[in-house]
PDB file of N, CA and C in Angstrom:
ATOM      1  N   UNK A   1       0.842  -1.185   0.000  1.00  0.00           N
ATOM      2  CA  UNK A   1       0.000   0.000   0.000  1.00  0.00           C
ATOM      3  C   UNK A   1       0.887   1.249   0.000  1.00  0.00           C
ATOM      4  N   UNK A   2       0.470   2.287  -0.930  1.00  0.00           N
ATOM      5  CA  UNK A   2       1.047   2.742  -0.799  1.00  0.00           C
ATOM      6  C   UNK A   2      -0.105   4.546  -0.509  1.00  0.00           C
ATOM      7  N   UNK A   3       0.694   5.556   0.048  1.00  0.00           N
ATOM      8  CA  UNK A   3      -0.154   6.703   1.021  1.00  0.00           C
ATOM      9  C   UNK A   3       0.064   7.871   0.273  1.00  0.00           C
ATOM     10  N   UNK A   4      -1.188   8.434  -0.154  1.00  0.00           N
ATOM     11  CA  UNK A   4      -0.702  10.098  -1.113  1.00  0.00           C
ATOM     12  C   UNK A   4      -1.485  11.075  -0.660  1.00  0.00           C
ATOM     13  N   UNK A   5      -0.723  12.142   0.041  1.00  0.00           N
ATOM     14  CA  UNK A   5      -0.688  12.947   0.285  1.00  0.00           C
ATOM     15  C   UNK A   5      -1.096  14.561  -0.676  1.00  0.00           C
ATOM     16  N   UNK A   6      -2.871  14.687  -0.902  1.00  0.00           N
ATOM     17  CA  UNK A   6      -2.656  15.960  -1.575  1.00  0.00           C
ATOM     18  C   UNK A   6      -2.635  17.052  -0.972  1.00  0.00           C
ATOM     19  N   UNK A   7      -2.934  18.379  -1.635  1.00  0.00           N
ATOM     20  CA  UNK A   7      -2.269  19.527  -1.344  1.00  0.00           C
ATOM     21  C   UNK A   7      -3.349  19.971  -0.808  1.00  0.00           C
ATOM     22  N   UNK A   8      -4.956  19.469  -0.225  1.00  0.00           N
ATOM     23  CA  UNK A   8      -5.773  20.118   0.640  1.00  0.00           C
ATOM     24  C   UNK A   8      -5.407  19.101   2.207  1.00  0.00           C
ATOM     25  N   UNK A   9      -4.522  18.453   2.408  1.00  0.00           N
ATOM     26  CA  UNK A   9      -3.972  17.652   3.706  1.00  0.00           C
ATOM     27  C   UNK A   9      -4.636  16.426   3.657  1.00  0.00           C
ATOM     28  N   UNK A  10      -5.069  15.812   3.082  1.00  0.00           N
ATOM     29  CA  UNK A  10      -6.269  14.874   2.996  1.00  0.00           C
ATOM     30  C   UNK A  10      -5.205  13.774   2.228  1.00  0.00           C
ATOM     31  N   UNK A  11      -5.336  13.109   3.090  1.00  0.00           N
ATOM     32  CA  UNK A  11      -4.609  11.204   2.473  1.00  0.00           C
ATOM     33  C   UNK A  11      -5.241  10.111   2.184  1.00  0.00           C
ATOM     34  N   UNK A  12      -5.006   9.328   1.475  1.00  0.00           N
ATOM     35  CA  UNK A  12      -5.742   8.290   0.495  1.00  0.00           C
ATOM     36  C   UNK A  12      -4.884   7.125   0.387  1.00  0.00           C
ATOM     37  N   UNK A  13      -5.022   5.569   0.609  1.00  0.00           N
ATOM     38  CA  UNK A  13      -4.222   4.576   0.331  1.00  0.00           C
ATOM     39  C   UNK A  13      -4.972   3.884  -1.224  1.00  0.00           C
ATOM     40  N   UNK A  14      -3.731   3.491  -1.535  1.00  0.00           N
ATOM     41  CA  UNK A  14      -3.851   2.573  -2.361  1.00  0.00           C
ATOM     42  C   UNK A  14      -2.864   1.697  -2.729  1.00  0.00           C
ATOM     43  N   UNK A  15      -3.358   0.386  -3.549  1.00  0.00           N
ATOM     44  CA  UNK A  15      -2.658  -0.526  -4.099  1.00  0.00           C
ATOM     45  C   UNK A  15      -1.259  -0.364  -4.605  1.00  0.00           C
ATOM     46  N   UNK A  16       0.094  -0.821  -4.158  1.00  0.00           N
ATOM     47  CA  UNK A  16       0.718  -0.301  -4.841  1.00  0.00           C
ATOM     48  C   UNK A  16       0.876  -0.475  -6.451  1.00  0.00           C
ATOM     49  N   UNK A  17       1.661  -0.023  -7.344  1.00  0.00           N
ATOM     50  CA  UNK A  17       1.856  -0.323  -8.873  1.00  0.00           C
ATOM     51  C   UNK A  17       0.723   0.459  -9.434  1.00  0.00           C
ATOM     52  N   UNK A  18      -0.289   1.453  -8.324  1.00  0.00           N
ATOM     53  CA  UNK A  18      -1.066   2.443  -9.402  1.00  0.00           C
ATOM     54  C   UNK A  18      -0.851   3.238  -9.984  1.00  0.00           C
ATOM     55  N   UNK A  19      -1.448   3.615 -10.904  1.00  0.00           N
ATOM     56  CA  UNK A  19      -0.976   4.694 -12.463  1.00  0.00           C
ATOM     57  C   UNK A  19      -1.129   6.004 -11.634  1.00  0.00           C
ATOM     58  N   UNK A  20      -0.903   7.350 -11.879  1.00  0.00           N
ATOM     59  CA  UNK A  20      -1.339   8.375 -11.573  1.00  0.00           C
ATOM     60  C   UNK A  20      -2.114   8.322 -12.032  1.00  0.00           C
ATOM     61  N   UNK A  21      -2.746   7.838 -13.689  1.00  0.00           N
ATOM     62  CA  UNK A  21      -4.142   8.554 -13.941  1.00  0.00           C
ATOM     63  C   UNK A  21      -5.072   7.259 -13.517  1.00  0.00           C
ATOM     64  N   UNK A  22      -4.876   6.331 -12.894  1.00  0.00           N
ATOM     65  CA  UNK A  22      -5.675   5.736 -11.783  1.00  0.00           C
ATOM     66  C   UNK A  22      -5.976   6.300 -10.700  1.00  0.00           C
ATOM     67  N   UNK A  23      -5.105   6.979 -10.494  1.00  0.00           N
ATOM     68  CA  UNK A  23      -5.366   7.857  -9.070  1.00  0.00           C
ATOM     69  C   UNK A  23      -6.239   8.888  -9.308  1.00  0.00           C
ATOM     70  N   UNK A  24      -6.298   9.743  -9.991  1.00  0.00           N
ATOM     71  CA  UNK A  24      -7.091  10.814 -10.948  1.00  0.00           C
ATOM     72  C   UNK A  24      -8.505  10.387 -10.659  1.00  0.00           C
ATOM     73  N   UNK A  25      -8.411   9.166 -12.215  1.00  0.00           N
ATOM     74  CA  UNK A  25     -10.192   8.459 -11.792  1.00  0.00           C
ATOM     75  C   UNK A  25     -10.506   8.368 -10.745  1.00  0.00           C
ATOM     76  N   UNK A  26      -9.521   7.946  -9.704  1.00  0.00           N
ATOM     77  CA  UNK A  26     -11.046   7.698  -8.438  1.00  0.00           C
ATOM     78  C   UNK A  26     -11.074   8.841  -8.006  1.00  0.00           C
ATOM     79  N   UNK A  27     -10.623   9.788  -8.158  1.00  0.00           N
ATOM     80  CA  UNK A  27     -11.030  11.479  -7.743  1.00  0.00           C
ATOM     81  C   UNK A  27     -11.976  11.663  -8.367  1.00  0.00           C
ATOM     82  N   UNK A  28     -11.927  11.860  -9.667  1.00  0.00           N
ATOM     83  CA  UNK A  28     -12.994  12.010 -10.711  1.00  0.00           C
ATOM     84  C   UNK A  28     -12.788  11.444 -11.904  1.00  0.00           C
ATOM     85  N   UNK A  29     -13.617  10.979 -12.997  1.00  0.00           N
ATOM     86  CA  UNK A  29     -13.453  11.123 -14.773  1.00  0.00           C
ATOM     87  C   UNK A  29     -12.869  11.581 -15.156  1.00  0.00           C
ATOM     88  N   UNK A  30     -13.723  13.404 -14.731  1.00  0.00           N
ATOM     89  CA  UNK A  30     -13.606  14.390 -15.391  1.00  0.00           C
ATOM     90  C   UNK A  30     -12.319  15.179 -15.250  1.00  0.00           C
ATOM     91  N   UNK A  31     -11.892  14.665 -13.896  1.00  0.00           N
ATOM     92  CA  UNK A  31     -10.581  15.021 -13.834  1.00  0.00           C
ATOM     93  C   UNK A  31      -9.199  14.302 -14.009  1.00  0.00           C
ATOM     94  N   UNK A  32      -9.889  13.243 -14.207  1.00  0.00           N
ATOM     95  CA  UNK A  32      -8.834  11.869 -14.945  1.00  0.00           C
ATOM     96  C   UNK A  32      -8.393  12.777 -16.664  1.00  0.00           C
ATOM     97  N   UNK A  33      -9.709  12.947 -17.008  1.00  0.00           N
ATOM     98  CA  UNK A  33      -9.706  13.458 -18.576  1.00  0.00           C
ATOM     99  C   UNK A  33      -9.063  14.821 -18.578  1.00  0.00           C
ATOM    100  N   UNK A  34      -8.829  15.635 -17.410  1.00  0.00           N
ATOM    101  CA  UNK A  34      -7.982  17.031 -17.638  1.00  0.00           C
ATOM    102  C   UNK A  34      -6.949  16.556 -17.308  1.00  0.00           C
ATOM    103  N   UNK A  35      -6.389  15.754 -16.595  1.00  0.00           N
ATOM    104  CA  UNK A  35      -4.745  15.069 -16.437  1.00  0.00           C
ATOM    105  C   UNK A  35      -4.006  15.399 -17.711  1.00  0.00           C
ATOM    106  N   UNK A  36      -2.716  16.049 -17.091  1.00  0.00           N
ATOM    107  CA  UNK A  36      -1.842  16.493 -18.271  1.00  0.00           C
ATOM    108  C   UNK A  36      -0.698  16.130 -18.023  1.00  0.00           C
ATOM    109  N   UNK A  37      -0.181  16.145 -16.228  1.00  0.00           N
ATOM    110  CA  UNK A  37       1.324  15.675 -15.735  1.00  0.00           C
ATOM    111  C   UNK A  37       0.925  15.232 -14.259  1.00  0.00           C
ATOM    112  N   UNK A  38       1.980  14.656 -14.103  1.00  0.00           N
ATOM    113  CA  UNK A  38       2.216  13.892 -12.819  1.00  0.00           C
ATOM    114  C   UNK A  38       3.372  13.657 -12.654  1.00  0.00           C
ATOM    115  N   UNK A  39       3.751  14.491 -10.964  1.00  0.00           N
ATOM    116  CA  UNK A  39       4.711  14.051  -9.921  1.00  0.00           C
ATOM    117  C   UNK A  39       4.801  13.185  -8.980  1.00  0.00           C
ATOM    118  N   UNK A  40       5.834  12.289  -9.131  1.00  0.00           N
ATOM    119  CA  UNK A  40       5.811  11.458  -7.729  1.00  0.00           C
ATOM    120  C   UNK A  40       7.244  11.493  -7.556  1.00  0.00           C
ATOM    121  N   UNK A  41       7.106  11.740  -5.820  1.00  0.00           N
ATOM    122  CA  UNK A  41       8.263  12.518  -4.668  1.00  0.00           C
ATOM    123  C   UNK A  41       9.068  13.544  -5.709  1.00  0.00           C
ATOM    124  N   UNK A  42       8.775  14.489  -6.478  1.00  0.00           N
ATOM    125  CA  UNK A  42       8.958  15.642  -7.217  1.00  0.00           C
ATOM    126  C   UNK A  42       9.457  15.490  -8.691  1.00  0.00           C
ATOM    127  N   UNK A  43       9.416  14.179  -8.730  1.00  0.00           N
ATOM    128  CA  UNK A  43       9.679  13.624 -10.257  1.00  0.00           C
ATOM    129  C   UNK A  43       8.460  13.516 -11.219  1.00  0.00           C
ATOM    130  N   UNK A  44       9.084  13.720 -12.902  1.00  0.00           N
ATOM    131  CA  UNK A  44       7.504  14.166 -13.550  1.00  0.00           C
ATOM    132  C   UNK A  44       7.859  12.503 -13.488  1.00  0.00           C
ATOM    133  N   UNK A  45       6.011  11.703 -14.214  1.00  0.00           N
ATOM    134  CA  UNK A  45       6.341  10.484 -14.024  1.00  0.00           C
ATOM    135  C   UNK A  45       5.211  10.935 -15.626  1.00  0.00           C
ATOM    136  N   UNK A  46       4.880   9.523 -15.885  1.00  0.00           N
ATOM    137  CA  UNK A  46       4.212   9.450 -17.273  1.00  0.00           C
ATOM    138  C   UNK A  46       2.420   9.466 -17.102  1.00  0.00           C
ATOM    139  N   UNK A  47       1.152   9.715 -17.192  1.00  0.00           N
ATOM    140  CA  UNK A  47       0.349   9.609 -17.091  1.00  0.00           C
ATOM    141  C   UNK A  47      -0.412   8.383 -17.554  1.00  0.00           C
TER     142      UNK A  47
END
């Protein structure tokens, strides 16, 4: 499991080996579908 930390303080577990834009979807679709980049521990990673 792994623990993510967003930028309103609010933490979320999940499975490890998830995509960022897995992570996205379960936020939202709609915000899966505005996904453009993704950092993990300050590295861009691939969407």
């Amino acid at each position: 499991m792994i623990k993510i930390t967003f930028p309103d303080g609010s933490v979320r577990e999940y499975e490890s080996g998830i995509t960022p834009f897995q992570i996205a979807e379960s936020i939202s679709p709609r915000f899966a579908a505005d996904v453009l980049a993704a950092k993990v521990n300050g590295q861009d990673c691939n969407i």
